[in-house]
C-alpha atoms as a PDB file:
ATOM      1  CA  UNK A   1      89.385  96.007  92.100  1.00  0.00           C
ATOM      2  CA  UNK A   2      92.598  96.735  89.474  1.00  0.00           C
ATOM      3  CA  UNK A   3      95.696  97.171  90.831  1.00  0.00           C
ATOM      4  CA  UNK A   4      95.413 100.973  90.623  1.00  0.00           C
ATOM      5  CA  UNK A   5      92.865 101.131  92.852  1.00  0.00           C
ATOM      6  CA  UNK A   6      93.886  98.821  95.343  1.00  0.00           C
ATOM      7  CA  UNK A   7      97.170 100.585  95.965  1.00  0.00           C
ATOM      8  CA  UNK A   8      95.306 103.789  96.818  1.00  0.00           C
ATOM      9  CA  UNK A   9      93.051 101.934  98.586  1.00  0.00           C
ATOM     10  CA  UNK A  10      95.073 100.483 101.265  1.00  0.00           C
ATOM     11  CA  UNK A  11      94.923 101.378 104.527  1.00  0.00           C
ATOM     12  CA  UNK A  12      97.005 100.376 107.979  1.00  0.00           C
ATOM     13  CA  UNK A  13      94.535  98.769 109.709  1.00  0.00           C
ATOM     14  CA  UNK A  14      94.734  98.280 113.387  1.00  0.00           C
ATOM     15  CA  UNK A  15      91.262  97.600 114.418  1.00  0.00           C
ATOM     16  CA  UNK A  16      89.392  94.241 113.346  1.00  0.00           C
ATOM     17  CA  UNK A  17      86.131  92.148 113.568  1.00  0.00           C
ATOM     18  CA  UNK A  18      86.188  88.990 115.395  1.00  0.00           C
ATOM     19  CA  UNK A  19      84.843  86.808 111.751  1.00  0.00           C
ATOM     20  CA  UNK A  20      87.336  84.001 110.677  1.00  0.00           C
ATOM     21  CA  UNK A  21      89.063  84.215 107.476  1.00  0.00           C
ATOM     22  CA  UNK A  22      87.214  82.099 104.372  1.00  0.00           C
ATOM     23  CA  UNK A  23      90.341  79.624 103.609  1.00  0.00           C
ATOM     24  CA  UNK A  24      90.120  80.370 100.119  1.00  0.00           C
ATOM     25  CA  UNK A  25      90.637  84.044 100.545  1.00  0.00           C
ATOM     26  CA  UNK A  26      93.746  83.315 103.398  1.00  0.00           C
ATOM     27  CA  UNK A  27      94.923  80.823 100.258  1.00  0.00           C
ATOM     28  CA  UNK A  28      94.810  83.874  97.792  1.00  0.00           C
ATOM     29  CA  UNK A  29      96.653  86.045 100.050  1.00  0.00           C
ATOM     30  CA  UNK A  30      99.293  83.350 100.888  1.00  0.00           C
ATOM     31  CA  UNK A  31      99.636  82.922  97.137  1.00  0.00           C
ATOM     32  CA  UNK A  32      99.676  86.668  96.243  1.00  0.00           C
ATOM     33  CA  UNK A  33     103.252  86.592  98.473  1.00  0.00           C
ATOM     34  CA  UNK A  34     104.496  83.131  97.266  1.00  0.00           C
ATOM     35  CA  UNK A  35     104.103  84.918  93.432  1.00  0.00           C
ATOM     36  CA  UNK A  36     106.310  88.311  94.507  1.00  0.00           C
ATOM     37  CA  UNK A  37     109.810  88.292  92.974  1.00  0.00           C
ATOM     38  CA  UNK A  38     113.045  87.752  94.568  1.00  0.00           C
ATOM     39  CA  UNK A  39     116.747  87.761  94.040  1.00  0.00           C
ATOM     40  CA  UNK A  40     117.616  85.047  91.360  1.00  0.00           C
ATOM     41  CA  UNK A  41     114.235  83.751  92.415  1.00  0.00           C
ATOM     42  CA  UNK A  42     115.786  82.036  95.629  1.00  0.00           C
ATOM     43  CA  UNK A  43     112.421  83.085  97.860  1.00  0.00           C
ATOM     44  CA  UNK A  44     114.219  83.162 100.780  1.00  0.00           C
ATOM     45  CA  UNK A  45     111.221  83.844 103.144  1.00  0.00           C
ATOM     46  CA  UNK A  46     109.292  81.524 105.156  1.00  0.00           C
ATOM     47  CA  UNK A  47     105.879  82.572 106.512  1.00  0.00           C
ATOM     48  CA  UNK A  48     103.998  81.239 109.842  1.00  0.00           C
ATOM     49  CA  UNK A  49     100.251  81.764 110.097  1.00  0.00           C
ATOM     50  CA  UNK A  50      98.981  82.348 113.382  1.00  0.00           C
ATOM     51  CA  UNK A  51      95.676  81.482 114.381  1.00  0.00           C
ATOM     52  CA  UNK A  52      95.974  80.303 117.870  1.00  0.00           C
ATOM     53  CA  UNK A  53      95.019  82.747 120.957  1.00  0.00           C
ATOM     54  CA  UNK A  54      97.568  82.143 122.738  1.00  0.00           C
ATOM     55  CA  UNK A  55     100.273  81.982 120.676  1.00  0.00           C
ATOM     56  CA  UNK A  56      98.800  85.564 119.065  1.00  0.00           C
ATOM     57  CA  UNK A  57      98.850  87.240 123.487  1.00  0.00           C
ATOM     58  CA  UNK A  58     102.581  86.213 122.921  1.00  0.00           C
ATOM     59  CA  UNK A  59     103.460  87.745 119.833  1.00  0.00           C
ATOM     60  CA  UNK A  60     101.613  90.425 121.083  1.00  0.00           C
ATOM     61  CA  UNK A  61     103.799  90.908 123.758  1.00  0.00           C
ATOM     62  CA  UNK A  62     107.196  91.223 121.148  1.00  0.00           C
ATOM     63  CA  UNK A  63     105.652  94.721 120.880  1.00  0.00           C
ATOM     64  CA  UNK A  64     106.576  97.336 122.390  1.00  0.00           C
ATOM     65  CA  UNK A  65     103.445  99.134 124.569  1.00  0.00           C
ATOM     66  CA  UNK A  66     103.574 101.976 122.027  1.00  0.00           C
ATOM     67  CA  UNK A  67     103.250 100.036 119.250  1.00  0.00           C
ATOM     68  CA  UNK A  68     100.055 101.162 117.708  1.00  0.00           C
ATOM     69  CA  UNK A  69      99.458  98.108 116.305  1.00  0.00           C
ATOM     70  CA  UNK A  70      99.947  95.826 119.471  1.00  0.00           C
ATOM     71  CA  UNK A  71      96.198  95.427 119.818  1.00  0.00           C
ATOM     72  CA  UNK A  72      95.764  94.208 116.815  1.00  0.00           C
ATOM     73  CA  UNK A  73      97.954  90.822 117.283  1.00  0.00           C
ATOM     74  CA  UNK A  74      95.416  89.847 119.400  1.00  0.00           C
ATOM     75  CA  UNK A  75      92.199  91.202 117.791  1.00  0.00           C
ATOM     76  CA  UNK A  76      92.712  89.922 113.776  1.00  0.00           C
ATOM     77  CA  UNK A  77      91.490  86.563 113.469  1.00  0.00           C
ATOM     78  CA  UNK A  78      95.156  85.551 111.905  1.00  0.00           C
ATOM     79  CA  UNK A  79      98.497  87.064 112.031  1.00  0.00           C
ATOM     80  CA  UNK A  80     100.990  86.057 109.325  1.00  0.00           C
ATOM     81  CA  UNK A  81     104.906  86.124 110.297  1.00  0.00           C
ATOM     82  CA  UNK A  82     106.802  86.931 107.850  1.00  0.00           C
ATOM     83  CA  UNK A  83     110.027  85.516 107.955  1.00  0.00           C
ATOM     84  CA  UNK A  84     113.145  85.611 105.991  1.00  0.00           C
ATOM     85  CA  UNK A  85     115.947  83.319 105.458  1.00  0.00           C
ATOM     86  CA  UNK A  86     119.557  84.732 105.750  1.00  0.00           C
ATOM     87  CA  UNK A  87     122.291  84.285 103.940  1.00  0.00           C
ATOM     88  CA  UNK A  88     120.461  83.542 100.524  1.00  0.00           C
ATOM     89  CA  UNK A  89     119.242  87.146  98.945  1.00  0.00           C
ATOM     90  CA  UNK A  90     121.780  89.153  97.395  1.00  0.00           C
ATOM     91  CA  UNK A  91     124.620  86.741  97.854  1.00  0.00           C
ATOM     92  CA  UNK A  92     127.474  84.929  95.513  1.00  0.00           C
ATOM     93  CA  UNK A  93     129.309  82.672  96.689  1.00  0.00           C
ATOM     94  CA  UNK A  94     128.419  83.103 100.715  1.00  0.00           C
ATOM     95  CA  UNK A  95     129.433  86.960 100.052  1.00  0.00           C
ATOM     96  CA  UNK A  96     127.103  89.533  99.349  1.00  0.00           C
ATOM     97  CA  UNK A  97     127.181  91.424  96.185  1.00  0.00           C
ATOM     98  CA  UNK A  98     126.175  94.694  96.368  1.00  0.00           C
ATOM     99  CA  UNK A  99     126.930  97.126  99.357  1.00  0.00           C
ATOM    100  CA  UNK A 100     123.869  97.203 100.798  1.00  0.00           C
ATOM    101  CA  UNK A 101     124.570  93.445 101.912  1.00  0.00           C
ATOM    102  CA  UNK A 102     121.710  90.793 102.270  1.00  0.00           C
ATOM    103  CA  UNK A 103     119.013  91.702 100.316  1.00  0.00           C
ATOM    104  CA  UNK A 104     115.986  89.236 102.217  1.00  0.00           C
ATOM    105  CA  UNK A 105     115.080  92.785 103.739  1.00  0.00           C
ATOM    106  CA  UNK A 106     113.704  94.169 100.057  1.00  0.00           C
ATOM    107  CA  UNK A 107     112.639  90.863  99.017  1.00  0.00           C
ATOM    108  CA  UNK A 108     110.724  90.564 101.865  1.00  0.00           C
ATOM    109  CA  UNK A 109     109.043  94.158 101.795  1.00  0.00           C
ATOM    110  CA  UNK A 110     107.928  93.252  98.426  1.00  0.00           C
ATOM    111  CA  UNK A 111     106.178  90.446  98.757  1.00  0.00           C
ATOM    112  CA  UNK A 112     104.705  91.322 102.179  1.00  0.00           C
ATOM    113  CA  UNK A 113     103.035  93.986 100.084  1.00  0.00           C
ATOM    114  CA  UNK A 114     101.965  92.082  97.674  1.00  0.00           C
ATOM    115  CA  UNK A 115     100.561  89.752 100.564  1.00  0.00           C
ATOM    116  CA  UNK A 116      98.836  93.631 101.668  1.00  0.00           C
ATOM    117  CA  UNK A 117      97.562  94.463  98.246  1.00  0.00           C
ATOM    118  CA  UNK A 118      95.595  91.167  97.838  1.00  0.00           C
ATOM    119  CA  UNK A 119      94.363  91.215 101.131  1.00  0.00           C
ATOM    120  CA  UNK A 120      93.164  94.788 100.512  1.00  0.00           C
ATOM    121  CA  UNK A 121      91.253  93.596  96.881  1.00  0.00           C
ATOM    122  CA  UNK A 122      89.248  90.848  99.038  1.00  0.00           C
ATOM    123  CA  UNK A 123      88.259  93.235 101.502  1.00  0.00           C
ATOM    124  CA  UNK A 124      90.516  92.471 104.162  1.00  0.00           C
ATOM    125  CA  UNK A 125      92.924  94.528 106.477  1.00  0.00           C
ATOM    126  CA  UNK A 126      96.359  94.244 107.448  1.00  0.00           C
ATOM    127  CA  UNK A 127      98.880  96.137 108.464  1.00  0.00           C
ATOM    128  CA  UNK A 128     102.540  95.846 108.604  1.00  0.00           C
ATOM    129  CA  UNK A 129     104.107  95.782 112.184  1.00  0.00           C
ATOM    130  CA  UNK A 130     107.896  95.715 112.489  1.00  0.00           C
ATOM    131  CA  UNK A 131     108.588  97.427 115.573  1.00  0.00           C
ATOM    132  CA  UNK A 132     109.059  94.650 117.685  1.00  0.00           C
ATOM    133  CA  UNK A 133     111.133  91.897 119.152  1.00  0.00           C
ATOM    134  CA  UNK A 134     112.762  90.062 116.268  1.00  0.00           C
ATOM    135  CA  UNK A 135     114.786  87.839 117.969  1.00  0.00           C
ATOM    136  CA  UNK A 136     111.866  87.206 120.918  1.00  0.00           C
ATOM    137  CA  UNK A 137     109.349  86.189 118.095  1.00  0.00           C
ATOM    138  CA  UNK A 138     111.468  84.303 116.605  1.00  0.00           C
ATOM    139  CA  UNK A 139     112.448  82.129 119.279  1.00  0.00           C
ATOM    140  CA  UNK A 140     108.123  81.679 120.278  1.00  0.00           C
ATOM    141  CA  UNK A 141     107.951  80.411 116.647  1.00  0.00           C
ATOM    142  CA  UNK A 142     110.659  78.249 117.000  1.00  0.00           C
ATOM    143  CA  UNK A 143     112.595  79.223 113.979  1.00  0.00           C
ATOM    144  CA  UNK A 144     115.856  78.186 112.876  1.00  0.00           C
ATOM    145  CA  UNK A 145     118.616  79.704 113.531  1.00  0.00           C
ATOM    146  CA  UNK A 146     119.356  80.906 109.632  1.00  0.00           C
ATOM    147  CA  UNK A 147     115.711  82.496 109.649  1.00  0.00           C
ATOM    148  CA  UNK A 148     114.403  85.506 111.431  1.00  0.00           C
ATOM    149  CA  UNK A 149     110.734  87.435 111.694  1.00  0.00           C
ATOM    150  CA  UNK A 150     110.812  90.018 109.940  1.00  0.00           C
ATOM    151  CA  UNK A 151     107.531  91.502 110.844  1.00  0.00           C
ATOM    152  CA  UNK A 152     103.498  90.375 111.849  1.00  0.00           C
ATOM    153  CA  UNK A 153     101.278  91.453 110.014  1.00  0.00           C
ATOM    154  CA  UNK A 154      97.842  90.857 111.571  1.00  0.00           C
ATOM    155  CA  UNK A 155      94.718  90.020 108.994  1.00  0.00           C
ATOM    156  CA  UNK A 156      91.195  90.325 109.378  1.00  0.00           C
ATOM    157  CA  UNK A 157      88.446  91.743 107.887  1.00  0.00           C
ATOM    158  CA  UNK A 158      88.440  95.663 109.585  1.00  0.00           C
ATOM    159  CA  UNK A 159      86.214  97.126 112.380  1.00  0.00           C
ATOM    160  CA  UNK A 160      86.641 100.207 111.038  1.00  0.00           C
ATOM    161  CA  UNK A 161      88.095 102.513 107.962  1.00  0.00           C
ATOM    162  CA  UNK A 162      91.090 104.268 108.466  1.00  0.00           C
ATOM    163  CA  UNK A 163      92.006 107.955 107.263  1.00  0.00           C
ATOM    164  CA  UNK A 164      94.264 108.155 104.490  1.00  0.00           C
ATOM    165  CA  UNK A 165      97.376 109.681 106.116  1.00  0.00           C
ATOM    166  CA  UNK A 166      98.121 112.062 103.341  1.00  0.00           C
ATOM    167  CA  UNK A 167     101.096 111.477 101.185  1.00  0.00           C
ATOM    168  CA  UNK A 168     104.121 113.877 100.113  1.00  0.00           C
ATOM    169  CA  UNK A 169     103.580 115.600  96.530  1.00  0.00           C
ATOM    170  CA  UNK A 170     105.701 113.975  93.562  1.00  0.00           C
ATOM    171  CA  UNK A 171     107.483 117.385  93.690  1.00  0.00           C
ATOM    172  CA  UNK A 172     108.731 117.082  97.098  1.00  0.00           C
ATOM    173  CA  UNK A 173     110.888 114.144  96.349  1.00  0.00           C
ATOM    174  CA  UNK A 174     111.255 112.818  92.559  1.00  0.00           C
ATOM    175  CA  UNK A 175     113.973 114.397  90.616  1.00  0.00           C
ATOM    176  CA  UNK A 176     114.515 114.292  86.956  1.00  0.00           C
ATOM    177  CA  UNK A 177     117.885 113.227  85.404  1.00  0.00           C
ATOM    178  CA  UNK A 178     119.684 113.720  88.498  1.00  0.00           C
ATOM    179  CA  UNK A 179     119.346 115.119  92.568  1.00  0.00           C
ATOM    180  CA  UNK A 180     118.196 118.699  92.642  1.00  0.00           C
ATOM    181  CA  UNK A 181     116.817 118.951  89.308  1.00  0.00           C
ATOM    182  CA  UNK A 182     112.730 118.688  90.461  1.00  0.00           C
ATOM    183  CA  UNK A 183     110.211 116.894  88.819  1.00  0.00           C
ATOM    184  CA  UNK A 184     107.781 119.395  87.416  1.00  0.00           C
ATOM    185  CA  UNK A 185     103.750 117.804  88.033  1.00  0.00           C
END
């Protein structure tokens, strides 16, 4: 599958079969995030893979009971937290650079993607589940105190194929040369 394709392809998925994960396809997937770019290349991320039952029930319960992904902590064969360092991303010096302060957050959310996107090409599932209890996870996988989760992301090969959700028109929010001025499709 090109790149292209993939990125339209993938879907949130929140419902998976019970079939372990060929290593060599969890290996590409760990590899596709260990490749993503970072700030001055200082990869300030650590990831966990889950595997074990238990451990998975209590990551599960970090989530909220709304959390439409909760279920799926439990139900993917593997769970990846991903986990970023602080303190490293964005900074000069101990003091953050730009305005927008530690930048782990966007390093992170690209490489988790990329983690996404390959999982997607070798016909896995994943979704990206944030809304939950950083600091509670964080503590159940014994992190450091410098590092937090950032978000699970259960993986698995999917019990079913979600709906595309539908995505805004380029019109509705690029803008050419500056605000205001739409792009024309």
């Amino acid at each position: 599958m090109d790149t292209l394709e993939c990125i339209k392809a993938r879907r949130s998925v929140r419902k998976y079969k019970s079939d372990p994960i060929p290593p060599e396809k969890l290996n590409e997937v760990l590899e596709a995030f260990r490749l993503a770019p970072s700030w001055a290349n200082v990869q300030a991320w650590e990831l966990v893979v889950v595997t074990d039952p238990a451990m998975k029930e209590k990551l599960q319960d970090t989530l909220p009971k709304g959390n439409p992904a909760r279920n799926a902590m439990v139900q993917a064969p593997v769970v990846i937290a991903v986990c970023g360092v602080k303190g490293k991303s964005g900074m000069y010096k101990n003091e953050a650079v730009t305005a927008l302060g530690d930048w782990f957050m966007f390093d992170l959310g690209i490489a988790a993607q990329n983690l996404c996107l390959a999982a997607c090409a070798l016909g896995l599932g994943t979704v990206h589940a944030g809304y939950l209890d950083h600091n509670k996870a964080s503590k159940l996988l014994g992190l450091p105190p410098e590092t937090t989760v950032v978000e699970l992301v259960p993986l698995g090969f999917p019990d079913h194929e979600p709906k595309n959700p539908g995505r805004k028109a380029l019109a509705e929010f690029v803008h050419r040369d500056q605000y205001g001025k739409r792009w024309a499709e």
